[in-house]
N, C-alpha and C. Protein backbone atom coordinates (compact mmCIF):
# COMPACT_ATOMS: atom_id res chain seq x y z
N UNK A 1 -0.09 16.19 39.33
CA UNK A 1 -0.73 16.29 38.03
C UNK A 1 0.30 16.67 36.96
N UNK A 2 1.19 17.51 36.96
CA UNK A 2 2.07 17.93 36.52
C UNK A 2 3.49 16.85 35.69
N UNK A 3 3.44 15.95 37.02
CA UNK A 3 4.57 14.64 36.48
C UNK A 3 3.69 13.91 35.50
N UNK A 4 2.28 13.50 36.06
CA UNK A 4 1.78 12.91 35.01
C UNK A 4 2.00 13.81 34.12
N UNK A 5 1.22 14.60 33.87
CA UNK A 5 1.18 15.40 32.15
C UNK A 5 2.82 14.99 31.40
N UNK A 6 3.91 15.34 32.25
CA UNK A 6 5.16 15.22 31.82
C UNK A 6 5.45 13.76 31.11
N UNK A 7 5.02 12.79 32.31
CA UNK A 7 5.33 11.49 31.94
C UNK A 7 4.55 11.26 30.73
N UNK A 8 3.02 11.23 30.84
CA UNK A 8 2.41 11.08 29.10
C UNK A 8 3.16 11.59 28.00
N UNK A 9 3.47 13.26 28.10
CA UNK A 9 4.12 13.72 27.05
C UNK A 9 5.56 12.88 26.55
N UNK A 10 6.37 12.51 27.64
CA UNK A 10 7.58 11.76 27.21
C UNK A 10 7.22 10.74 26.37
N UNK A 11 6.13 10.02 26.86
CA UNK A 11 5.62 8.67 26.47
C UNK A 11 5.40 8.68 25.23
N UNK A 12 4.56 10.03 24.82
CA UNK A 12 4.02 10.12 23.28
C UNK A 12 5.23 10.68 22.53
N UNK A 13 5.78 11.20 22.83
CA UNK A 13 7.16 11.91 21.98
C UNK A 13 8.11 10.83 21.99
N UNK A 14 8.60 9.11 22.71
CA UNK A 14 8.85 8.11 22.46
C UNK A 14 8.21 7.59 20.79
N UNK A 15 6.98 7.21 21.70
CA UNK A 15 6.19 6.91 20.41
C UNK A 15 5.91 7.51 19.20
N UNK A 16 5.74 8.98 18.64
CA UNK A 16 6.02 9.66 17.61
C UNK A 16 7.00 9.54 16.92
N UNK A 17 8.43 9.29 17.33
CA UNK A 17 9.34 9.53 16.78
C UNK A 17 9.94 8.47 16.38
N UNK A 18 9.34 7.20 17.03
CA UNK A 18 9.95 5.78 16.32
C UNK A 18 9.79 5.55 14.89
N UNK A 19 10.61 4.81 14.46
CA UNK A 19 10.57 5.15 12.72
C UNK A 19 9.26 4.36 12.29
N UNK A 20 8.46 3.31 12.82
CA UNK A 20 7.68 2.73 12.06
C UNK A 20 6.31 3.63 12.19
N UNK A 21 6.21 4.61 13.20
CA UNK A 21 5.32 5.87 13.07
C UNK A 21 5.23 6.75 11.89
N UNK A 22 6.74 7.35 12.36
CA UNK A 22 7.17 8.33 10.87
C UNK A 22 6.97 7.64 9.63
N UNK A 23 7.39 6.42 9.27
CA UNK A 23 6.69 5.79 8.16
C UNK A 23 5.48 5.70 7.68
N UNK A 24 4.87 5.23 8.77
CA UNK A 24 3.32 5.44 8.54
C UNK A 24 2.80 6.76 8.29
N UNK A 25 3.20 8.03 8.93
CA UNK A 25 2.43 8.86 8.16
C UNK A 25 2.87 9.22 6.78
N UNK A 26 4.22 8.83 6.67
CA UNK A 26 5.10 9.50 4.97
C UNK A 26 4.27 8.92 3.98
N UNK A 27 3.63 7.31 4.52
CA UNK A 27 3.20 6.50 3.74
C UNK A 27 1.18 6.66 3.79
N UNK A 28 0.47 7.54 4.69
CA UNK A 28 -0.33 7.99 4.88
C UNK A 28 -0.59 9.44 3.61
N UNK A 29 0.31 9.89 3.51
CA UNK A 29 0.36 11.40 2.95
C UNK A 29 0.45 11.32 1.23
N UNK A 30 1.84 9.89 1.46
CA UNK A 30 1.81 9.54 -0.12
C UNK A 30 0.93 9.14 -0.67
N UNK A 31 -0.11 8.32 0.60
CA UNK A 31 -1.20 7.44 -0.28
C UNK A 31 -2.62 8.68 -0.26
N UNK A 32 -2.47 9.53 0.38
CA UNK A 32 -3.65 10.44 0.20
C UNK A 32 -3.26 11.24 -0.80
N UNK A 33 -1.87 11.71 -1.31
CA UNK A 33 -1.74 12.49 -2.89
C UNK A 33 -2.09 11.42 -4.02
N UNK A 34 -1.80 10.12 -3.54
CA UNK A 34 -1.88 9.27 -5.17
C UNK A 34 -3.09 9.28 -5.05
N UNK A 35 -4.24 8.73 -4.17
CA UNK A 35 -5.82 8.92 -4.18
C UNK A 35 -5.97 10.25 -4.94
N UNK A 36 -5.57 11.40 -5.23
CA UNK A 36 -6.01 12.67 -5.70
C UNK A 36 -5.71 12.62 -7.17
N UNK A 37 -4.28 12.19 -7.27
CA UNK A 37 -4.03 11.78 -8.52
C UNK A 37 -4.55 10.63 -9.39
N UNK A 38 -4.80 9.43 -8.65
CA UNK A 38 -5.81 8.29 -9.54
C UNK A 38 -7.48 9.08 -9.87
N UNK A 39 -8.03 9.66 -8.69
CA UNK A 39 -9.04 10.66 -8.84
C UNK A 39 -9.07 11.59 -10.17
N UNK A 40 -8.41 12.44 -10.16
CA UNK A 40 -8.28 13.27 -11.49
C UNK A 40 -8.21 12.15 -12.86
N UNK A 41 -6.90 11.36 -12.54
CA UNK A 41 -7.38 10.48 -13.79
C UNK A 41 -8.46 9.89 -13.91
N UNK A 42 -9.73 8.97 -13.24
CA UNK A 42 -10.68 9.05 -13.48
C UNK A 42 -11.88 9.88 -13.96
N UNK A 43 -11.59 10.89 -13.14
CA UNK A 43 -12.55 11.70 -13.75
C UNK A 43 -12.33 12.85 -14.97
N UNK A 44 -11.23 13.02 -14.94
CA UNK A 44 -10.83 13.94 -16.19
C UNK A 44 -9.95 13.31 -17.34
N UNK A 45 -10.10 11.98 -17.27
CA UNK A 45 -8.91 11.42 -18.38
C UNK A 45 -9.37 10.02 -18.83
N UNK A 46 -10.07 9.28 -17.78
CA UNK A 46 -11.01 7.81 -18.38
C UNK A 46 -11.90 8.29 -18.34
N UNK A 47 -12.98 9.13 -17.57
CA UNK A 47 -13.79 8.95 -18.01
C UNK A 47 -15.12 9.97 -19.31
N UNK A 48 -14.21 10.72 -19.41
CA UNK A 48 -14.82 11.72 -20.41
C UNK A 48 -14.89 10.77 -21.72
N UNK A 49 -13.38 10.08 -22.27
CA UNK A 49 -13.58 9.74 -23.25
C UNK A 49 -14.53 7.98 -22.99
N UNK A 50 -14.81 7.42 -22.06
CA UNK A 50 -15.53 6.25 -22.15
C UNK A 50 -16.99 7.25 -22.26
N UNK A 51 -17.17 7.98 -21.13
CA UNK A 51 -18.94 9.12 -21.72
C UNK A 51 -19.21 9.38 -23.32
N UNK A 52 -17.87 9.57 -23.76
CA UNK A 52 -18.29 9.99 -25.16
C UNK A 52 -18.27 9.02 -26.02
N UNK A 53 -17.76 7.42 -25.71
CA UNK A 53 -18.15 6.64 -26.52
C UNK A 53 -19.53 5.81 -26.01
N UNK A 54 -20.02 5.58 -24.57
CA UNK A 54 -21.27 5.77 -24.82
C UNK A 54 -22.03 6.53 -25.02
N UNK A 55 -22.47 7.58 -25.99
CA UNK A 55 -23.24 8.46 -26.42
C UNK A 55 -23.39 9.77 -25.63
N UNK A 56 -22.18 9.91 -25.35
CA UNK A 56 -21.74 11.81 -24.85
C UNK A 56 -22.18 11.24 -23.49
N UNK A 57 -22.37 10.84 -22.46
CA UNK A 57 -23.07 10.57 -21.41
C UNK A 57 -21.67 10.79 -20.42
N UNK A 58 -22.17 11.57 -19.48
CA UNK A 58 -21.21 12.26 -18.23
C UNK A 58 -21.95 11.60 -16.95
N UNK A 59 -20.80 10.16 -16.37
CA UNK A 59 -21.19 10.12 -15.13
C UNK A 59 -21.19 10.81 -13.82
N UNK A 60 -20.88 11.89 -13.67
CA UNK A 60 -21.06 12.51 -12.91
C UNK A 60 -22.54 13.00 -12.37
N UNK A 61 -23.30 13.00 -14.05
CA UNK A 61 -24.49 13.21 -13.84
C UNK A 61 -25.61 12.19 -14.12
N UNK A 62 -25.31 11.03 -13.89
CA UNK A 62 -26.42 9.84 -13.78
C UNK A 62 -26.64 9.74 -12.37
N UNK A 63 -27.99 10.27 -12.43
CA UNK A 63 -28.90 9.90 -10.76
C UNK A 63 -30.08 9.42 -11.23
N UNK A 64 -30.61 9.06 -9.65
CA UNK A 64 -32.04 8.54 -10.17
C UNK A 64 -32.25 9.22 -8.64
N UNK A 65 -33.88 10.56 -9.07
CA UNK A 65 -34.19 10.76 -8.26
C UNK A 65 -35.64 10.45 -7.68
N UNK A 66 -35.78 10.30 -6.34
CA UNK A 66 -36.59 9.48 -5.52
C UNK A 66 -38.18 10.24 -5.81
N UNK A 67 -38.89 9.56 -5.34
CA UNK A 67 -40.39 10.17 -5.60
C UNK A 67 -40.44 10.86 -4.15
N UNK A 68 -41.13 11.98 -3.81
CA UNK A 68 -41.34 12.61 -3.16
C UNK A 68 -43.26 12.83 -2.97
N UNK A 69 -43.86 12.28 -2.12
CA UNK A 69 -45.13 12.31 -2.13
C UNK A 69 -45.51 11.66 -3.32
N UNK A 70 -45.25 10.61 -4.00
CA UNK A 70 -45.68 9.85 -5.06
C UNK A 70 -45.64 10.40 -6.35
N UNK A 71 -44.97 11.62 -6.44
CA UNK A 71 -44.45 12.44 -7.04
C UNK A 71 -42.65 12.70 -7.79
N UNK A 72 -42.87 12.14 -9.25
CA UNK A 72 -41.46 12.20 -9.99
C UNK A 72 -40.99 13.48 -10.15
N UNK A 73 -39.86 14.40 -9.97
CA UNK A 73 -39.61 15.43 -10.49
C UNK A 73 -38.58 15.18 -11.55
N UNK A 74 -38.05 15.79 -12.93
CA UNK A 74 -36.99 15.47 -13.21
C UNK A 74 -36.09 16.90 -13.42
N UNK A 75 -35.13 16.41 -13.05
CA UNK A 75 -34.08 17.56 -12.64
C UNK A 75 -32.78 17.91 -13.99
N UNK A 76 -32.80 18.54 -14.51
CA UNK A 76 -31.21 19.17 -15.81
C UNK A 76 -30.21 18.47 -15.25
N UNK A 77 -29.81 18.59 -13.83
CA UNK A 77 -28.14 17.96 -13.39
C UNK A 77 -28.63 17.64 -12.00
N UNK A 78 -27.44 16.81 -11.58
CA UNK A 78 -27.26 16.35 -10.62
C UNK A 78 -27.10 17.76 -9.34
N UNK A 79 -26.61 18.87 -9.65
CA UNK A 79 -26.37 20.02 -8.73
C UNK A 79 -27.73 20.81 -8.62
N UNK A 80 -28.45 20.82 -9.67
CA UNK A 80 -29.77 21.31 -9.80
C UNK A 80 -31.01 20.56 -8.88
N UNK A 81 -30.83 19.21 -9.03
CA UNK A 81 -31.63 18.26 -7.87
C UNK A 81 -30.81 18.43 -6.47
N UNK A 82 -29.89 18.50 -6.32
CA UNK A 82 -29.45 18.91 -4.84
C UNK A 82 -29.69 20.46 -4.85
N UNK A 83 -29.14 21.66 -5.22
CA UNK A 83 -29.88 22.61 -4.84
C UNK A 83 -31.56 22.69 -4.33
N UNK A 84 -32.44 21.60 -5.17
CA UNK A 84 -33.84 21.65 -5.27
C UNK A 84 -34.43 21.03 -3.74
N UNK A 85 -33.21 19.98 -3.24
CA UNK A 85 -33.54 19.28 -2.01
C UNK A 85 -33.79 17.98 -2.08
N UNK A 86 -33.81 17.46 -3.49
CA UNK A 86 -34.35 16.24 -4.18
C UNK A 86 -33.70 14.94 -2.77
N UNK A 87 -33.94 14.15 -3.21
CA UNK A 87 -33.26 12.84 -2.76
C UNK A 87 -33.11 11.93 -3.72
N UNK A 88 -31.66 11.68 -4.28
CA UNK A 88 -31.40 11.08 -5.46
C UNK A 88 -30.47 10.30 -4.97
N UNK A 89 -29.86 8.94 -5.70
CA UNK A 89 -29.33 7.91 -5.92
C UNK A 89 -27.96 8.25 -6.69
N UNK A 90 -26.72 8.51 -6.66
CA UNK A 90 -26.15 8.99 -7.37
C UNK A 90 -24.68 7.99 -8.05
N UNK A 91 -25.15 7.34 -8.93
CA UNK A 91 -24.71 5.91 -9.41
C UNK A 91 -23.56 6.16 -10.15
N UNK A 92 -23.82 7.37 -10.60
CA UNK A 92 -22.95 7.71 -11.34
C UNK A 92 -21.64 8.18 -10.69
N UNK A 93 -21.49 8.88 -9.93
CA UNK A 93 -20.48 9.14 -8.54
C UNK A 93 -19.98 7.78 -8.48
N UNK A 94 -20.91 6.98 -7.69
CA UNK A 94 -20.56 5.81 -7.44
C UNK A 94 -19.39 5.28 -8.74
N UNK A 95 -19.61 4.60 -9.57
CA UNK A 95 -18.82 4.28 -11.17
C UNK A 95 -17.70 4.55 -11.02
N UNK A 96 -17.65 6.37 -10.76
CA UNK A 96 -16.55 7.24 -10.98
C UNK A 96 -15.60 6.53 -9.64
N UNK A 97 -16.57 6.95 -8.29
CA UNK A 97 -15.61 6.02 -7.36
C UNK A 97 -14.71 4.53 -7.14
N UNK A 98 -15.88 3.59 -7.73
CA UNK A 98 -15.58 2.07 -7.91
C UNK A 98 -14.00 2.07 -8.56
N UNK A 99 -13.92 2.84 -10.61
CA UNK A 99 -13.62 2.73 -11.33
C UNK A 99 -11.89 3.29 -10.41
N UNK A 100 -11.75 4.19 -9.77
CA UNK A 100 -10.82 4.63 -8.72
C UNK A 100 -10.46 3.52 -7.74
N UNK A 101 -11.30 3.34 -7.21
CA UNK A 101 -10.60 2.39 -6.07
C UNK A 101 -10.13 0.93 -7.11
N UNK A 102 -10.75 0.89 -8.10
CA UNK A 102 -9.78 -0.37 -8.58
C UNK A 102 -8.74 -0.13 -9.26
N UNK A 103 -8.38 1.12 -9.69
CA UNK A 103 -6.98 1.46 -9.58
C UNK A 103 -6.38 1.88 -8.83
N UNK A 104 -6.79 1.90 -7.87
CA UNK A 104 -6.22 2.16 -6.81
C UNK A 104 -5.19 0.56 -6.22
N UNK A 105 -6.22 0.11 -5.81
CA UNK A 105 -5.98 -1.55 -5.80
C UNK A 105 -5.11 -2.23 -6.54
N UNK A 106 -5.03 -1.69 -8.38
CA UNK A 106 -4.45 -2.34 -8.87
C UNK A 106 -2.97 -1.85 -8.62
N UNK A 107 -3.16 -0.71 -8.69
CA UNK A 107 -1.65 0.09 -8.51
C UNK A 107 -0.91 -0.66 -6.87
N UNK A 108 -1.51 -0.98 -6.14
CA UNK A 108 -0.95 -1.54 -4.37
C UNK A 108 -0.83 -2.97 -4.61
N UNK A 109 -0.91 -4.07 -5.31
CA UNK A 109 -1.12 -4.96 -6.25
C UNK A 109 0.35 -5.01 -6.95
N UNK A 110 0.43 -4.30 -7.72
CA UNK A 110 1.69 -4.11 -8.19
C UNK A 110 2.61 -3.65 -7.59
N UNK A 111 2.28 -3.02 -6.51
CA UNK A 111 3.55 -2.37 -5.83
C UNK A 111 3.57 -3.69 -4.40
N UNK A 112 3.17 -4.66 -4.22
CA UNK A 112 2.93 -5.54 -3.59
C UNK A 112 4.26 -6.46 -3.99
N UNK A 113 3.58 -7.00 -5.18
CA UNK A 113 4.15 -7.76 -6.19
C UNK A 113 5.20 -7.20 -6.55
N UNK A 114 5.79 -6.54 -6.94
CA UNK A 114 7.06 -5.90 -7.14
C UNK A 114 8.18 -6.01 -5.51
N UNK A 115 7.53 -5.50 -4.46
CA UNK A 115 8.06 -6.12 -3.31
C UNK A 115 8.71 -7.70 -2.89
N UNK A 116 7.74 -7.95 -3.07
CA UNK A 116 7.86 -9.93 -3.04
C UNK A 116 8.74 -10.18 -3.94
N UNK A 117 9.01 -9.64 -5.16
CA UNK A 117 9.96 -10.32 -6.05
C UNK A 117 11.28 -9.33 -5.43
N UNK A 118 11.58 -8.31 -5.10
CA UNK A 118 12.61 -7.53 -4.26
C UNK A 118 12.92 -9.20 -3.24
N UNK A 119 12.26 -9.34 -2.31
CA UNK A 119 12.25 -9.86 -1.27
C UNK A 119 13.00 -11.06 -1.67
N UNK A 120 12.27 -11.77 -2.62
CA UNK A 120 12.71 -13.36 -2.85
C UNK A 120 14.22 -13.51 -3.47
N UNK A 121 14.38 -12.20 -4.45
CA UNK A 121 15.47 -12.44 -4.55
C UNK A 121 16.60 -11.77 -3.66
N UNK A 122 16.61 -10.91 -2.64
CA UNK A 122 17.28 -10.52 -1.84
C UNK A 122 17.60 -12.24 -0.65
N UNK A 123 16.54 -13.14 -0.70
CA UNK A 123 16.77 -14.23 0.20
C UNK A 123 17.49 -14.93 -0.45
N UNK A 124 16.95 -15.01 -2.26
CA UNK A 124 18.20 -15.66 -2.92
C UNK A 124 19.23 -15.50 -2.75
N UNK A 125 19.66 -14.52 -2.88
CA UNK A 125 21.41 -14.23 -2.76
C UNK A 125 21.95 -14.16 -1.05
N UNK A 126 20.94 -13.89 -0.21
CA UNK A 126 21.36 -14.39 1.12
C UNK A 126 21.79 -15.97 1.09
N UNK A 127 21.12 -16.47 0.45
CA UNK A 127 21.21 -18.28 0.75
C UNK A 127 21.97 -18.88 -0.23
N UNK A 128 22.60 -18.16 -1.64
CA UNK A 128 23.47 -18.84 -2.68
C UNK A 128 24.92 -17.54 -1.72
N UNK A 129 24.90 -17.11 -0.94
CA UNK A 129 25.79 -16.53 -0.03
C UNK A 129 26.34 -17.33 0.86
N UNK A 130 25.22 -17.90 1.32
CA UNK A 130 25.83 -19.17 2.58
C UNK A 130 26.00 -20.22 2.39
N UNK A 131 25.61 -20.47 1.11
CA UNK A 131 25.96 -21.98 0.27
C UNK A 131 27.28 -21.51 -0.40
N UNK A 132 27.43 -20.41 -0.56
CA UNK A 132 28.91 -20.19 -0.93
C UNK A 132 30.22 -20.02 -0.21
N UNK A 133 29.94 -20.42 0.92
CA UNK A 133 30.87 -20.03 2.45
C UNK A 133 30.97 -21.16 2.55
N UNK A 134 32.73 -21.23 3.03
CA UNK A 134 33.24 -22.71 3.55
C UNK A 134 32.77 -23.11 4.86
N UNK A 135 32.29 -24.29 4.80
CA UNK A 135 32.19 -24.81 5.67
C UNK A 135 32.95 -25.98 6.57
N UNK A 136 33.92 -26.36 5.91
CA UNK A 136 34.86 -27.18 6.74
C UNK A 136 36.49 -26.62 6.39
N UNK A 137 37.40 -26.84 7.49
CA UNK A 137 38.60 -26.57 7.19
C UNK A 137 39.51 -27.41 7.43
N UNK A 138 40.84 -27.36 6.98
CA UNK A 138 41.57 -28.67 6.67
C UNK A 138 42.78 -27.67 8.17
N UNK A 139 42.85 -29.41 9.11
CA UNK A 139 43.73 -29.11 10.56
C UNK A 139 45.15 -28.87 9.97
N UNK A 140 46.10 -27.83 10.44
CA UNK A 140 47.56 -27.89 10.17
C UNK A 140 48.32 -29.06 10.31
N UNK A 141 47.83 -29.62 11.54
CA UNK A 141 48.68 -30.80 11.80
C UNK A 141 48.58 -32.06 11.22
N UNK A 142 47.34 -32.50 11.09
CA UNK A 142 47.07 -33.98 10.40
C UNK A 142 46.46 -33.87 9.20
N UNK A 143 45.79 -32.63 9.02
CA UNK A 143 45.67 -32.30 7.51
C UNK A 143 44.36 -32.89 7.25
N UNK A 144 43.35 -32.97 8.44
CA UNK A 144 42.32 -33.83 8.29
C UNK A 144 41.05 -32.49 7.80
N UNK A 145 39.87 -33.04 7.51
CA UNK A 145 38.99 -31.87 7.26
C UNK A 145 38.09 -32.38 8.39
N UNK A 146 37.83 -30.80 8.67
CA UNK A 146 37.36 -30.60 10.19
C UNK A 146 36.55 -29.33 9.51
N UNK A 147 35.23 -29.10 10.62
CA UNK A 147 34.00 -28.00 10.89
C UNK A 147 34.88 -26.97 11.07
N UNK A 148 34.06 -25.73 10.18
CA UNK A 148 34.68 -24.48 10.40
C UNK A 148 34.74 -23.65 11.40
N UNK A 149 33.96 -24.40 12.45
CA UNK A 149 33.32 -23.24 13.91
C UNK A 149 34.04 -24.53 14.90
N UNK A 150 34.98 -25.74 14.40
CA UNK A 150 36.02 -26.57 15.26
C UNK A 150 36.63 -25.30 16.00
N UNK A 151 36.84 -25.89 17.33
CA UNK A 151 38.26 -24.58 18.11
C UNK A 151 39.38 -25.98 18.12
N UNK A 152 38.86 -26.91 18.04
CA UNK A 152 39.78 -28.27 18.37
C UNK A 152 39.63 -29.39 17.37
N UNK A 153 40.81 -30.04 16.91
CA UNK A 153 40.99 -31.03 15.68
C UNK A 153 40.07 -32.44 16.33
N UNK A 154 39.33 -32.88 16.01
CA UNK A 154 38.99 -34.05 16.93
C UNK A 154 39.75 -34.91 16.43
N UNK A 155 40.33 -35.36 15.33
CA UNK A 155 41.62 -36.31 14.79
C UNK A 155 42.54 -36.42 15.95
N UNK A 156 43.13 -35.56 15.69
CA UNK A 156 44.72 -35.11 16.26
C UNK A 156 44.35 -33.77 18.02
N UNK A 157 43.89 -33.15 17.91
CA UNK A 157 43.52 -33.04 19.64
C UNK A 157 44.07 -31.33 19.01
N UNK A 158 44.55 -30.86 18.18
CA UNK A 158 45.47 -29.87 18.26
C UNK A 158 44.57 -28.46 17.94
N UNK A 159 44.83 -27.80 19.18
CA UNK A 159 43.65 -26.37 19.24
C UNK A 159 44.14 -25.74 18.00
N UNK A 160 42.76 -25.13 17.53
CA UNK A 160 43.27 -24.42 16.60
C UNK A 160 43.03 -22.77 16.87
C-alpha cells in the first residue's frame, strides 16, 4: 500500500510541476482577479451612471417578486424580499452579470486577436528568413551552381 501511495504521489508531483499546469493555474488566478475587476467596473462605474440616466434606477434592485398563495407582496429592496423569504426573479443581477461577462468576452477577444497578429507576424519573419537563406552554392572546381545541402558536385564529381 505504501509503494502505491508513493508511486501516485510521484505521479502527481510529475504532473503538477509541468509548465503547461503551472500556466494554467497563473492563468486561472489572473482570470479570477480580472473577473473581480471587470465586476467592480460594472457595478460601481457603468452602471450607476447608466441607472441615473434612466431615471435614478439601481439594477441591483429590479426584481419581480412571485405570488405566494395568489398573493402579491411588494417589497422596498431586493434584501428586504430576501430577508422576508419572498421568491423573486432578480433581472436586475442578471443585467449587472450579462453586462460583465460581455466584457469579459470582449476583453479575451482582444487579447485573442492581439495574439494571432503576434503569431502571423512572428511566421512572417520566420518565412521572409528562409526566403532569405541561400539556397544554392557555386562548386570550387567547375564553378557550377549546385544545392546547398550538395556533399557532392554532380557536374564535376568533386566532394565538397
Amino acid at each position: 500500500m505504501l509503494k502505491f501511495l508513493k508511486r501516485e504521489l510521484n505521479e502527481f508531483r510529475a504532473f503538477a510541476v509541468r509548465g503547461n499546469v503551472i500556466d494554467m493555474a497563473v492563468g486561472i488566478i489572473i482570470g479570477a482577479a480580472f473577473g473581480k475587476i471587470v465586476d467592480s467596473l460594472v457595478n460601481d462605474v457603468i452602471m450607476p451612471p447608466l441607472g441615473w440616466l434612466m431615471g435614478k434606477v439601481d439594477f441591483t434592485n429590479m426584481y419581480f417578486t412571485l405570488p405566494v398563495d395568489g398573493n402579491f407582496t411588494s417589497y422596498p429592496s431586493l434584501e428586504a424580499a430576501k430577508a422576508a423569504g419572498a421568491v423573486t426573479i432578480n433581472y436586475g443581477v442578471f443585467i449587472n452579470t450579462l453586462i460583465s461577462f460581455l466584457m469579459v468576452a470582449f476583453a479575451v477577444f482582444l487579447l485573442i486577436k492581439g495574439i494571432n497578429k503576434l503569431q502571423a507576424a512572428a511566421k512572417k519573419d520566420a518565412q521572409d528568413a528562409e526566403d532569405a537563406a541561400p539556397t544554392h552554392k557555386t562548386c570550387p572546381k567547375c564553378f557550377s551552381e549546385i544545392d546547398i545541402r550538395a556533399t557532392r558536385c554532380p557536374h564535376c564529381t568533386t566532394e565538397l
